[in-house]
PDB file of N, CA and C in Angstrom:
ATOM      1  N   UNK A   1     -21.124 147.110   8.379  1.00  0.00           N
ATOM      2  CA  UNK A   1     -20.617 145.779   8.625  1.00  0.00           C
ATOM      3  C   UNK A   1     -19.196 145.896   9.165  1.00  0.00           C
ATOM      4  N   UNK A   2     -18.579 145.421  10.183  1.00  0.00           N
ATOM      5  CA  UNK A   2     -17.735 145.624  11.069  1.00  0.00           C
ATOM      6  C   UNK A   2     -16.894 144.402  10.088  1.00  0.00           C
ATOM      7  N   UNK A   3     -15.593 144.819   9.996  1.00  0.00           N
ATOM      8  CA  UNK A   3     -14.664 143.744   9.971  1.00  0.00           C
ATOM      9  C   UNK A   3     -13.342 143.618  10.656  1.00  0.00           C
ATOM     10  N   UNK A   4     -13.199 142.141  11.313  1.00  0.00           N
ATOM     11  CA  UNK A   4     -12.347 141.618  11.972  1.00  0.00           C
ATOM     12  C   UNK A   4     -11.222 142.344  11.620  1.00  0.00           C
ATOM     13  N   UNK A   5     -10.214 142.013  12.372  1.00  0.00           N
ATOM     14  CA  UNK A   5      -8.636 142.041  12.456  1.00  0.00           C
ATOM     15  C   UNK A   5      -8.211 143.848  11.275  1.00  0.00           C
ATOM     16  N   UNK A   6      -8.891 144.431  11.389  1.00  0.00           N
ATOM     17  CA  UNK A   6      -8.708 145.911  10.683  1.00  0.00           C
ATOM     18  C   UNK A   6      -8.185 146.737  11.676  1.00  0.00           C
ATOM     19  N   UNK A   7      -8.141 146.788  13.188  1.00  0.00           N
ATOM     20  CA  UNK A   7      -7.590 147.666  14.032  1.00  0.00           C
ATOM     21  C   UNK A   7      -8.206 148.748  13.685  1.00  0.00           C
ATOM     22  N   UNK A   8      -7.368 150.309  13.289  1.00  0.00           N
ATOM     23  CA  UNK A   8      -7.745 151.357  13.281  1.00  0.00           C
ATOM     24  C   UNK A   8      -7.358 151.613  12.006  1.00  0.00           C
ATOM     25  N   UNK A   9      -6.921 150.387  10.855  1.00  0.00           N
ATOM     26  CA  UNK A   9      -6.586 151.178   9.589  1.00  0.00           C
ATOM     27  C   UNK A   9      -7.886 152.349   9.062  1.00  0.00           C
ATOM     28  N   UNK A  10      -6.624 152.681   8.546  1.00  0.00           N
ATOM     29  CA  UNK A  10      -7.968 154.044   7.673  1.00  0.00           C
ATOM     30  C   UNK A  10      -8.521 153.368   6.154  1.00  0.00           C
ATOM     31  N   UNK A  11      -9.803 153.807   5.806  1.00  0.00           N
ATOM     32  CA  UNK A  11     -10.142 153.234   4.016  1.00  0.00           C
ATOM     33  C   UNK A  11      -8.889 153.312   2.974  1.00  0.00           C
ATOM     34  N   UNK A  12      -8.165 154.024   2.877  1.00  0.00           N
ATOM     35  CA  UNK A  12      -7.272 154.610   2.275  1.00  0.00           C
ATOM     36  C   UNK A  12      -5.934 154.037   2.654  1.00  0.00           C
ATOM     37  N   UNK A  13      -5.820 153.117   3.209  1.00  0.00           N
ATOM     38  CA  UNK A  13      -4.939 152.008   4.215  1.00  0.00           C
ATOM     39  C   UNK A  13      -5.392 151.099   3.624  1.00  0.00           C
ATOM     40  N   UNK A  14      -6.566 150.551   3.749  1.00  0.00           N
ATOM     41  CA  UNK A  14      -7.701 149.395   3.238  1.00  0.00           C
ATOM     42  C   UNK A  14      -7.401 149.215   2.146  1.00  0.00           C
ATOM     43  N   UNK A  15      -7.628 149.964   1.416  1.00  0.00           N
ATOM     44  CA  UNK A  15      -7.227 150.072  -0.300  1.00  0.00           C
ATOM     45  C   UNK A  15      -5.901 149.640  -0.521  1.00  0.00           C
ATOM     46  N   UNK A  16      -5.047 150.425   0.579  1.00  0.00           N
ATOM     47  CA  UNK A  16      -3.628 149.981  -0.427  1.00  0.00           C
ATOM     48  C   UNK A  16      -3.245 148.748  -0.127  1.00  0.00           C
ATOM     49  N   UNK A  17      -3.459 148.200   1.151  1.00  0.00           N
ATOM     50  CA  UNK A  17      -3.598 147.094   1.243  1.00  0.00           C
ATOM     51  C   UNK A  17      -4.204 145.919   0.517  1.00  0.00           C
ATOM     52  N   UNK A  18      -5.313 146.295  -0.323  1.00  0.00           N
ATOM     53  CA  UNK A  18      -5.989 145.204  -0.815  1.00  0.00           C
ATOM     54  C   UNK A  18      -5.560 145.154  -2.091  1.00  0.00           C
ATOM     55  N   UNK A  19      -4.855 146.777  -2.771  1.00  0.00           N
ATOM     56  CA  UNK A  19      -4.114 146.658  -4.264  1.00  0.00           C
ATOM     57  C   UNK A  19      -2.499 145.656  -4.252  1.00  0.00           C
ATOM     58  N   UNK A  20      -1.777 145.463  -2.552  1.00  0.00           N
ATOM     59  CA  UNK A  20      -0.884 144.716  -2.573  1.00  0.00           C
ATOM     60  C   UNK A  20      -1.412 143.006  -2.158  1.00  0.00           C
ATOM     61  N   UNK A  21      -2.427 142.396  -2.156  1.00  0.00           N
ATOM     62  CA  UNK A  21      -2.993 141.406  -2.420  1.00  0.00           C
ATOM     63  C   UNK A  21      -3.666 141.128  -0.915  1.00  0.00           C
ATOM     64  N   UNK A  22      -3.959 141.689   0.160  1.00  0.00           N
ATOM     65  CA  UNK A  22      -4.719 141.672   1.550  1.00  0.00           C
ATOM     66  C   UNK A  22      -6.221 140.952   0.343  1.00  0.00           C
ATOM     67  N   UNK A  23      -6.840 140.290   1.402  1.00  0.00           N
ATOM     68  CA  UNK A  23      -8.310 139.636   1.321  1.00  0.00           C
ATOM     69  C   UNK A  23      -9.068 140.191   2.529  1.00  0.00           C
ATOM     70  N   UNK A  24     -10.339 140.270   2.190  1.00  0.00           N
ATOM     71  CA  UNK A  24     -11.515 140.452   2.888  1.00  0.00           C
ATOM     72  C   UNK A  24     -12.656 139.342   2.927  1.00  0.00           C
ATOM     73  N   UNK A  25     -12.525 138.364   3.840  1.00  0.00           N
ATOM     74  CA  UNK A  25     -12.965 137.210   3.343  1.00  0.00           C
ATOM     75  C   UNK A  25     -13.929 136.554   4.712  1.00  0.00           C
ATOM     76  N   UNK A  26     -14.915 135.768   4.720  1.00  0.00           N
ATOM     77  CA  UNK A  26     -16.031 135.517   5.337  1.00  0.00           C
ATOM     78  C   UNK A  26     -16.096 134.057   5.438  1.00  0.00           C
ATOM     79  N   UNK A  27     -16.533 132.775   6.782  1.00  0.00           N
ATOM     80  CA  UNK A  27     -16.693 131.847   6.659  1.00  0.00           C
ATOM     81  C   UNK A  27     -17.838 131.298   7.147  1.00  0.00           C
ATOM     82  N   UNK A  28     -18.366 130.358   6.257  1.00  0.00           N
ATOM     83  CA  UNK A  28     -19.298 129.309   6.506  1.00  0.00           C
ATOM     84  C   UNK A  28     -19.441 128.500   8.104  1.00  0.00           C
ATOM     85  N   UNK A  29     -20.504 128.484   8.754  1.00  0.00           N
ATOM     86  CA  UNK A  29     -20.317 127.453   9.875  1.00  0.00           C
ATOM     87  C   UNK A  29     -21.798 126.703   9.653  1.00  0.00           C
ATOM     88  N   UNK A  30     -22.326 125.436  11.160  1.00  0.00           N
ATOM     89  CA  UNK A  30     -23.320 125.154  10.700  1.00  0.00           C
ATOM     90  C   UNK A  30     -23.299 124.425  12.408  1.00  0.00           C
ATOM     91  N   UNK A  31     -24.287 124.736  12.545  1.00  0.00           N
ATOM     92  CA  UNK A  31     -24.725 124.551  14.016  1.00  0.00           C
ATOM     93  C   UNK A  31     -26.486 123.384  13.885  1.00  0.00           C
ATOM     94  N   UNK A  32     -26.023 122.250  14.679  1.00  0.00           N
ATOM     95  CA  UNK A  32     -27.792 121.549  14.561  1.00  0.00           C
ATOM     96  C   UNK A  32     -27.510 121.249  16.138  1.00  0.00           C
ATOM     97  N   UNK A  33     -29.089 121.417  15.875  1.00  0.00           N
ATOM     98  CA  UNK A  33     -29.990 120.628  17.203  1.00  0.00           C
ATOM     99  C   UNK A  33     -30.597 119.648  16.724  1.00  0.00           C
ATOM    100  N   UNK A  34     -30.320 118.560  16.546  1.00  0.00           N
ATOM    101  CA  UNK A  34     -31.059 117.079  16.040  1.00  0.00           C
ATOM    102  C   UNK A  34     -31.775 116.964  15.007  1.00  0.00           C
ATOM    103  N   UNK A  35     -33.718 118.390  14.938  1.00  0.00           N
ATOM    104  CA  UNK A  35     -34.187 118.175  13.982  1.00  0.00           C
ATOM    105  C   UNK A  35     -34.375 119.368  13.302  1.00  0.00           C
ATOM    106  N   UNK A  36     -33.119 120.733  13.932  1.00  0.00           N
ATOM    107  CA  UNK A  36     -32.872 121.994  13.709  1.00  0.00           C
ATOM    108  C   UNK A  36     -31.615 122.217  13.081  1.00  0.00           C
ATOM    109  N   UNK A  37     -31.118 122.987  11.661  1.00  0.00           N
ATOM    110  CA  UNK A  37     -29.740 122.769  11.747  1.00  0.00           C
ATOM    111  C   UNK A  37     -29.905 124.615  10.822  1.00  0.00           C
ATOM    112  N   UNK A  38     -28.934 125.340  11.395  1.00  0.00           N
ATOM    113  CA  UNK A  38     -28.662 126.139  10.422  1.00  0.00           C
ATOM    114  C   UNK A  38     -27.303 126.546  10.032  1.00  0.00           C
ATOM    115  N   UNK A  39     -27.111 127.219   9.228  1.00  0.00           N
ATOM    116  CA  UNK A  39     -25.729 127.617   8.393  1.00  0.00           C
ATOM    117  C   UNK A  39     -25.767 128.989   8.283  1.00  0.00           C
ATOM    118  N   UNK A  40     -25.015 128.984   8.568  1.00  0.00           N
ATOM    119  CA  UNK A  40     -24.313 131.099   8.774  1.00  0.00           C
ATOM    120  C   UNK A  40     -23.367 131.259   8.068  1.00  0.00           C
ATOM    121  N   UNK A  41     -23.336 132.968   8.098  1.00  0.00           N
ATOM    122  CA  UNK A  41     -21.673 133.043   7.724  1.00  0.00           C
ATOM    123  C   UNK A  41     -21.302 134.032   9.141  1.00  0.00           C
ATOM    124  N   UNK A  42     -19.716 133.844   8.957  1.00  0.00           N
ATOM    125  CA  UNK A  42     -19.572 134.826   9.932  1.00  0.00           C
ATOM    126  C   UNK A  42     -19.084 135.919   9.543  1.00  0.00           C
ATOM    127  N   UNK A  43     -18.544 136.961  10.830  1.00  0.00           N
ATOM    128  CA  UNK A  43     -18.073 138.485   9.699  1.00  0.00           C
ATOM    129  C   UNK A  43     -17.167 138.492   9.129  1.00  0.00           C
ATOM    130  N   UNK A  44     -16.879 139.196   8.584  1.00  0.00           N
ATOM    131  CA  UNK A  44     -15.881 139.490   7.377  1.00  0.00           C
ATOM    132  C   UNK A  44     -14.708 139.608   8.090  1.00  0.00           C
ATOM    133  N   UNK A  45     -13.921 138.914   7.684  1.00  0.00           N
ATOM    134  CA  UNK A  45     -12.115 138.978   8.230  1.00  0.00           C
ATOM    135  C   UNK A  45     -11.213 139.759   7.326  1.00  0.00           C
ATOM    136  N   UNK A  46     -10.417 140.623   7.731  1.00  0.00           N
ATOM    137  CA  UNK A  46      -9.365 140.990   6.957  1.00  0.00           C
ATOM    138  C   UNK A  46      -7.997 140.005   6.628  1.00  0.00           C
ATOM    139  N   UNK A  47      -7.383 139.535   5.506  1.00  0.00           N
ATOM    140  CA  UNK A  47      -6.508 138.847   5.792  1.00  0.00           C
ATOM    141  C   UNK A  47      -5.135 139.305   4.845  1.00  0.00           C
ATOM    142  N   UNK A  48      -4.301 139.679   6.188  1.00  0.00           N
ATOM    143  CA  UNK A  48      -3.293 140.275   5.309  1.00  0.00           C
ATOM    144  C   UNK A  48      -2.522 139.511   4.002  1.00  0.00           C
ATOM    145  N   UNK A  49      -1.564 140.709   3.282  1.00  0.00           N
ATOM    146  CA  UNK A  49      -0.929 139.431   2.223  1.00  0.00           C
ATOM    147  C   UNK A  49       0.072 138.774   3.166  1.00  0.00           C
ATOM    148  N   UNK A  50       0.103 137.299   2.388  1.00  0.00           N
ATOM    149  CA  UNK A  50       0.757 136.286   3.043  1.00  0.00           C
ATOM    150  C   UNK A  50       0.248 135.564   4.158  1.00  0.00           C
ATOM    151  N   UNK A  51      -1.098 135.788   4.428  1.00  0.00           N
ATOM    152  CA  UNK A  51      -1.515 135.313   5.531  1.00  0.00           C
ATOM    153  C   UNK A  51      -1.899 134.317   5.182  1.00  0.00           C
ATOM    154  N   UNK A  52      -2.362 132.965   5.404  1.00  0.00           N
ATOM    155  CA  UNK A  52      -3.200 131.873   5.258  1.00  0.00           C
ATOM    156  C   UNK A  52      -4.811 131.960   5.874  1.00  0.00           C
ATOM    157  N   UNK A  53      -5.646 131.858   4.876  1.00  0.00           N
ATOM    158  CA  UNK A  53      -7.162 132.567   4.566  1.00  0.00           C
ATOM    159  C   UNK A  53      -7.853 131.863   5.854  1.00  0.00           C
ATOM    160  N   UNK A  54      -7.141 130.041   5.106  1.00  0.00           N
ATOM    161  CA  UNK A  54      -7.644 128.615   5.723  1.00  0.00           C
ATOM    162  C   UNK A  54      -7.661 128.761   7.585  1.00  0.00           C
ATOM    163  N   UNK A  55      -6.196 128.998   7.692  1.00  0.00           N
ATOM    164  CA  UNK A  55      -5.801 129.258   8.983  1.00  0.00           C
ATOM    165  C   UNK A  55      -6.914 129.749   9.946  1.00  0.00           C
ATOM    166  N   UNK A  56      -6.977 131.124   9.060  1.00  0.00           N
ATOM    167  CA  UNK A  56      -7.922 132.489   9.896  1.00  0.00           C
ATOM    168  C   UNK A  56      -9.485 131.810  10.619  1.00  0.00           C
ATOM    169  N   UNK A  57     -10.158 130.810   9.271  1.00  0.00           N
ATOM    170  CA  UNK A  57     -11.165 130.080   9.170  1.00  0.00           C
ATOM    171  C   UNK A  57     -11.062 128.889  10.390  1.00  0.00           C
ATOM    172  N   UNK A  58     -10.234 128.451  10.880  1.00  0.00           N
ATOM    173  CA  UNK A  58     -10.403 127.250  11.588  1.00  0.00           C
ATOM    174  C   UNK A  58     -11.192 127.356  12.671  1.00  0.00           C
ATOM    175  N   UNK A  59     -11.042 128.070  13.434  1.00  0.00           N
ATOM    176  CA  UNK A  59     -12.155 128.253  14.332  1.00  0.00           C
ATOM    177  C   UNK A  59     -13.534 128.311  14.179  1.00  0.00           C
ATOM    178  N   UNK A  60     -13.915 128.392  13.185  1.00  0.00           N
ATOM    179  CA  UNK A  60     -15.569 128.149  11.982  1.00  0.00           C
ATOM    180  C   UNK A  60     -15.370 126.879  11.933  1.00  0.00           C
ATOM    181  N   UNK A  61     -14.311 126.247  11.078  1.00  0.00           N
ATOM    182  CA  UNK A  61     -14.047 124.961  10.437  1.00  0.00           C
ATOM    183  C   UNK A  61     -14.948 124.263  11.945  1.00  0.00           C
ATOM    184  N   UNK A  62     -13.925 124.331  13.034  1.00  0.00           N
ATOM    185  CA  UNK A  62     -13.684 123.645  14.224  1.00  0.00           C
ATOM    186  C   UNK A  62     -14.921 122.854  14.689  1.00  0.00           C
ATOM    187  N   UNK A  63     -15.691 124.533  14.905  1.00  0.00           N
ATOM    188  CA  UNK A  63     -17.281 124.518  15.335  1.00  0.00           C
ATOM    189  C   UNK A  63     -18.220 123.861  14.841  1.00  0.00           C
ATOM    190  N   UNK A  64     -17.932 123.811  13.292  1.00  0.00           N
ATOM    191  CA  UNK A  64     -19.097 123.160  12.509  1.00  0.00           C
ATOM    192  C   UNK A  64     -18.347 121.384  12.894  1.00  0.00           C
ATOM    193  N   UNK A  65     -17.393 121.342  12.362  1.00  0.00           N
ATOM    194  CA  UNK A  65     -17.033 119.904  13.028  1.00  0.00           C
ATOM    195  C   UNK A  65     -17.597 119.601  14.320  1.00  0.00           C
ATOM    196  N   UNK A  66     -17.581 119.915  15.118  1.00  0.00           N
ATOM    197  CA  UNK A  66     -18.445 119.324  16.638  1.00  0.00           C
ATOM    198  C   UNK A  66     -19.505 120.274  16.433  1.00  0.00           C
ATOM    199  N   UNK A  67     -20.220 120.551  15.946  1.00  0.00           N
ATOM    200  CA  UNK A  67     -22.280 121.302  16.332  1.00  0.00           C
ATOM    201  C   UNK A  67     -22.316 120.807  14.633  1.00  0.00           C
ATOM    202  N   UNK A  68     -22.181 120.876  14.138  1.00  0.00           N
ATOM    203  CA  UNK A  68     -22.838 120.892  12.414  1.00  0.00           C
ATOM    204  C   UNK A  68     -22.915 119.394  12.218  1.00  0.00           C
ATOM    205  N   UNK A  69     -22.919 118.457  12.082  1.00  0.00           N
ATOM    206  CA  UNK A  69     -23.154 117.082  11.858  1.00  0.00           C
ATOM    207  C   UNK A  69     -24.361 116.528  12.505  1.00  0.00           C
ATOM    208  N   UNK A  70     -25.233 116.980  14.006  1.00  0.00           N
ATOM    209  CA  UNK A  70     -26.052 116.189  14.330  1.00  0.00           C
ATOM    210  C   UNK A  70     -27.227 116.233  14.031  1.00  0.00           C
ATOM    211  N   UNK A  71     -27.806 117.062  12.977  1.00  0.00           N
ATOM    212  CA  UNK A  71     -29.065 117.547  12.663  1.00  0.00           C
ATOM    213  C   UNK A  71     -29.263 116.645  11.510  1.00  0.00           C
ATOM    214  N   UNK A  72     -30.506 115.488  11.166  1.00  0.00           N
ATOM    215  CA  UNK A  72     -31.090 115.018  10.549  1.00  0.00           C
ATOM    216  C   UNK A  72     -31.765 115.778   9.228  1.00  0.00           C
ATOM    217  N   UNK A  73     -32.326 115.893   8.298  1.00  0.00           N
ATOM    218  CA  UNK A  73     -31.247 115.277   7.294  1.00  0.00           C
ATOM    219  C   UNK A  73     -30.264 116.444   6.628  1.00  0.00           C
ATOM    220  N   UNK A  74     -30.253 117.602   7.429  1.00  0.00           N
ATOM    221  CA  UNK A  74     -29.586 118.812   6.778  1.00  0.00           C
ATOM    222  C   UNK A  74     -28.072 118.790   7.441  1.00  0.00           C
ATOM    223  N   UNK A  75     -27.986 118.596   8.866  1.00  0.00           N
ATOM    224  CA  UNK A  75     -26.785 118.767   9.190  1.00  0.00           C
ATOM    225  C   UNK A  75     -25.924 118.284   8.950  1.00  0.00           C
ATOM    226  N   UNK A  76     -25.107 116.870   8.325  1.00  0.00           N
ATOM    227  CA  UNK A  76     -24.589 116.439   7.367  1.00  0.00           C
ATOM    228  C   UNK A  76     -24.209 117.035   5.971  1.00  0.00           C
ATOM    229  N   UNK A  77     -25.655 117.003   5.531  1.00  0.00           N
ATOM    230  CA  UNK A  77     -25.001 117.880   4.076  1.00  0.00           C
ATOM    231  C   UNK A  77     -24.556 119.619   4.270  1.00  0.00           C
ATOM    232  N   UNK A  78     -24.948 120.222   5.084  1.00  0.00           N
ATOM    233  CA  UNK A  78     -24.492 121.507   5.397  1.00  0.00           C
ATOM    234  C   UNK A  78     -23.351 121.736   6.223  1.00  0.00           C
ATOM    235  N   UNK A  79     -22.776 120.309   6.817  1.00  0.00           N
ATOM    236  CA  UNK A  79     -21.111 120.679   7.223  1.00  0.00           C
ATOM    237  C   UNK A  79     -20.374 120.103   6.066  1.00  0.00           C
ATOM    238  N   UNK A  80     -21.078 119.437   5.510  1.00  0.00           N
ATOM    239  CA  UNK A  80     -19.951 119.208   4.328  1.00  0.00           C
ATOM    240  C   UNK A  80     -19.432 120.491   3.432  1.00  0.00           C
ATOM    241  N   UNK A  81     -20.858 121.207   3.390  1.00  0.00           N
ATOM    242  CA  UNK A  81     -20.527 122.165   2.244  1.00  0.00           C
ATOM    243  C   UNK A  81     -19.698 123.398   3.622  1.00  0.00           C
ATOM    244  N   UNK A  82     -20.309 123.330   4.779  1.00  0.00           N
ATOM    245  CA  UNK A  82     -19.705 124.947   4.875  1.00  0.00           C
ATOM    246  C   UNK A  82     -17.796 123.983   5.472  1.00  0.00           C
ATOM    247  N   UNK A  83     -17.063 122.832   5.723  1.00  0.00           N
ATOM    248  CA  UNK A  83     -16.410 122.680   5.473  1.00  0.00           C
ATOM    249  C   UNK A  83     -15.420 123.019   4.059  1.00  0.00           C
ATOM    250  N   UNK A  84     -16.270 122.552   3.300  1.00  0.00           N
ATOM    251  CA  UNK A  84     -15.882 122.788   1.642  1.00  0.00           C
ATOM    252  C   UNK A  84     -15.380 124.356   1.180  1.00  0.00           C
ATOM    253  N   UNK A  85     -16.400 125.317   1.648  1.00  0.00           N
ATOM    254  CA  UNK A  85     -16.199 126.765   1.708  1.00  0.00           C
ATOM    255  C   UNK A  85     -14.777 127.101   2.288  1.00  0.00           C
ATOM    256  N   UNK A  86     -14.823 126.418   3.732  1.00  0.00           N
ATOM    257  CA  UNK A  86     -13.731 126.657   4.649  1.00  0.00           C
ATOM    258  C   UNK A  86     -12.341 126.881   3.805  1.00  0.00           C
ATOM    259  N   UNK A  87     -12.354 125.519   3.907  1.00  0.00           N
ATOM    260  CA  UNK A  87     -11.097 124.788   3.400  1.00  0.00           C
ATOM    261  C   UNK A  87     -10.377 125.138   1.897  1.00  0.00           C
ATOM    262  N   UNK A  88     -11.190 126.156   1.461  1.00  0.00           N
ATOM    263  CA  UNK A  88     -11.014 126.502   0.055  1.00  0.00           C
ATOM    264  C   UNK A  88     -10.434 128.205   0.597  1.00  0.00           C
ATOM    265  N   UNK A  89     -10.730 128.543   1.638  1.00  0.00           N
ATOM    266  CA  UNK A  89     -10.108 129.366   2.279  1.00  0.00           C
ATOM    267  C   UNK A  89     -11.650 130.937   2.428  1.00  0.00           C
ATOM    268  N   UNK A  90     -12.785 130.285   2.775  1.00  0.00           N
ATOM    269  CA  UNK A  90     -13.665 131.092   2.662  1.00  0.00           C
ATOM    270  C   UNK A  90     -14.115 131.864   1.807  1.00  0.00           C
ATOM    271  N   UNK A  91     -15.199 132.222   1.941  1.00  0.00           N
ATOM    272  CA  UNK A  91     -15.873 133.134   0.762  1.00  0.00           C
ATOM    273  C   UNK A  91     -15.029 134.654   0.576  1.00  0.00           C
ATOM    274  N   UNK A  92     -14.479 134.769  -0.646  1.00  0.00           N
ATOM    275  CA  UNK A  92     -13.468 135.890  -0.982  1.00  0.00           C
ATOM    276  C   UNK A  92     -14.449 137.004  -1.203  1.00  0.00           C
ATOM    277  N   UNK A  93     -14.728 138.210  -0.738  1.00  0.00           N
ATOM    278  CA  UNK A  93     -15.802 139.696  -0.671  1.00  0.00           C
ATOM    279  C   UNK A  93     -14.973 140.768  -0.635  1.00  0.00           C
ATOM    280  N   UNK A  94     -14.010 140.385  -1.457  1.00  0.00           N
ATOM    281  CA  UNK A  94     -12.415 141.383  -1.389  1.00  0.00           C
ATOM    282  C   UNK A  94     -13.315 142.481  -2.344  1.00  0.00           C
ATOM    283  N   UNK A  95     -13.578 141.889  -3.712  1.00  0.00           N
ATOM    284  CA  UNK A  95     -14.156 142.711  -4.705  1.00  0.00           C
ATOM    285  C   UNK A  95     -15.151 143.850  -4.393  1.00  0.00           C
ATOM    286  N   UNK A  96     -16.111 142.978  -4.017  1.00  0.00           N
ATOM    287  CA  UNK A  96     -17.615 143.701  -3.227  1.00  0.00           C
ATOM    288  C   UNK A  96     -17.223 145.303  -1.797  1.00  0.00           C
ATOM    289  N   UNK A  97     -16.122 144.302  -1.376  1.00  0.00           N
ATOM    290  CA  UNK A  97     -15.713 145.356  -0.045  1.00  0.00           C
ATOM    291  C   UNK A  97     -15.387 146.209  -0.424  1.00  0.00           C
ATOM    292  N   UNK A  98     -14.398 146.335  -1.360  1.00  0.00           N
ATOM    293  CA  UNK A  98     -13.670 147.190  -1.691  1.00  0.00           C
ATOM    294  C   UNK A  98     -14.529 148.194  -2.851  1.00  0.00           C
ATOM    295  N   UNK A  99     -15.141 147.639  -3.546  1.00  0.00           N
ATOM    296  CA  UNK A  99     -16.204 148.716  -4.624  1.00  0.00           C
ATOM    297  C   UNK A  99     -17.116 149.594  -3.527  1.00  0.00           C
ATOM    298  N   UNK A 100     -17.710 148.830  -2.291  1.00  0.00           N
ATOM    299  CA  UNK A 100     -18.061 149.726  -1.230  1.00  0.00           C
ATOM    300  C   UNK A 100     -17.273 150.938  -0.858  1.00  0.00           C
ATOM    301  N   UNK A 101     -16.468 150.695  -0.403  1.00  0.00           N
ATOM    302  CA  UNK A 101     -15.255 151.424   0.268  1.00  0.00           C
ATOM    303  C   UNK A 101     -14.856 152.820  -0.612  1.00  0.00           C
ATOM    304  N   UNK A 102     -14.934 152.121  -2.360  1.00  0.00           N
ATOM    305  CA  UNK A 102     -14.944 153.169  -2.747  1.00  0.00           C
ATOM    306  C   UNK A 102     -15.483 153.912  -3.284  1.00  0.00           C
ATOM    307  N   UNK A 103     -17.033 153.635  -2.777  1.00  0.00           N
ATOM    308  CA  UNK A 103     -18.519 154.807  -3.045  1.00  0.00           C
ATOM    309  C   UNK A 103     -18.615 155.447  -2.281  1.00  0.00           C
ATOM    310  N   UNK A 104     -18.072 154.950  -0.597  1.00  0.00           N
ATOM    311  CA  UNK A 104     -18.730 155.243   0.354  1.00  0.00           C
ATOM    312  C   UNK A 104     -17.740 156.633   0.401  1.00  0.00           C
ATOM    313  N   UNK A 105     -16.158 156.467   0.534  1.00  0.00           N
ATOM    314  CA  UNK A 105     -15.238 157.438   0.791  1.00  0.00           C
ATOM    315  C   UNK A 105     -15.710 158.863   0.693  1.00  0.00           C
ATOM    316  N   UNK A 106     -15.865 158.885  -1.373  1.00  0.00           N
ATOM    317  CA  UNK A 106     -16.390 160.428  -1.345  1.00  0.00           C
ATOM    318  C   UNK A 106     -17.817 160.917  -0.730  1.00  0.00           C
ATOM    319  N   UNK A 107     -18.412 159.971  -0.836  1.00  0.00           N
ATOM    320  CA  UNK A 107     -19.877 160.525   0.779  1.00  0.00           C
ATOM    321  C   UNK A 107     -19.241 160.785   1.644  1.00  0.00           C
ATOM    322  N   UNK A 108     -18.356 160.214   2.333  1.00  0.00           N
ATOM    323  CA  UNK A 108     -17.981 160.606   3.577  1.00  0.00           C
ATOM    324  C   UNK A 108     -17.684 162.142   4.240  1.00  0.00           C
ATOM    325  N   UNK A 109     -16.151 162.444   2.381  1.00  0.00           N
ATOM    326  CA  UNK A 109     -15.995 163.288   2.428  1.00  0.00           C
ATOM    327  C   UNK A 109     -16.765 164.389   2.182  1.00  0.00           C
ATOM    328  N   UNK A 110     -17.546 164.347   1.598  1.00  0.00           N
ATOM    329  CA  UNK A 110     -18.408 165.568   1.151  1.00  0.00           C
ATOM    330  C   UNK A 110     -18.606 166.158   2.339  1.00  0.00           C
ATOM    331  N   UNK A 111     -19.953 164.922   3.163  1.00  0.00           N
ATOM    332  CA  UNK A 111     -20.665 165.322   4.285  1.00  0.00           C
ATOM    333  C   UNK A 111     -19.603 165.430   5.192  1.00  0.00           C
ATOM    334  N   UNK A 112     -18.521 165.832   4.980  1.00  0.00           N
ATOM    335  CA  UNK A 112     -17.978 166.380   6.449  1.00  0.00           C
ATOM    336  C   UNK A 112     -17.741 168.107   5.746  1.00  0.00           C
ATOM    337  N   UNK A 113     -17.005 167.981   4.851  1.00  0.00           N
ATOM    338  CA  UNK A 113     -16.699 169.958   3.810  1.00  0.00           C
ATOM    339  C   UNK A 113     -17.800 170.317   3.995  1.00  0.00           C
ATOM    340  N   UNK A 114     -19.041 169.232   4.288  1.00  0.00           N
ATOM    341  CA  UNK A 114     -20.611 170.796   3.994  1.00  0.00           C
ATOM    342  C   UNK A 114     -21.304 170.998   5.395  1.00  0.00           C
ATOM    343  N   UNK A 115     -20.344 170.535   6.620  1.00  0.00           N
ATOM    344  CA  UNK A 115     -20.664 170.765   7.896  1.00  0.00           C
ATOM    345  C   UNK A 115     -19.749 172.113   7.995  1.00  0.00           C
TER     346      UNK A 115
END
């Protein structure tokens, strides 16, 4: 899973970053076609400390505001909620990312010492 705004940090960058309060965080959108409506998330954003989560999210927010409202009877209630998500500053996967990050590391390392 690819995440946004990371550049070329290294895992070990990632980490220290996320022990000085950085987020790894994901937003809600919701797209209808009249009697079609669905709700996504999008990828995972890095968000440094001090950054504003909300901010990062607006461009989700934006979208679901003009495409997420015209779908009968879901698109309504599904921009409300992936608004709601938004605005709360997206779904936080700081925890999850980071317990990844640090299973995956020593695999990494191994399989490179036993090449």
């Amino acid at each position: 899973m690819a995440i946004q705004g990371l550049g070329s940090m290294s895992p070990d960058q990632l980490r220290f970053e996320v022990q000085r309060g950085a987020k790894l965080v994901r937003y809600q959108y919701c797209v209808s076609l009249l009697v079609i409506t669905f709700k996504r998330w999008s990828e995972v954003y890095y968000i440094p400390t001090g950054e504003s989560s909300v901010v990062k999210g607006l461009p989700w927010t934006l979208l679901t505001l003009v495409a997420g409202w015209w779908g009968i009877p879901w698109g309504p209630i599904f921009t409300i909620q992936a608004l709601i998500t938004n605005f709360k500053g997206g779904k936080d996967l700081t925890a999850e990312m980071s317990a990844a990050i640090t299973r995956t590391a020593p695999t990494q390392t191994m399989a490179t010492s036993q090449q």
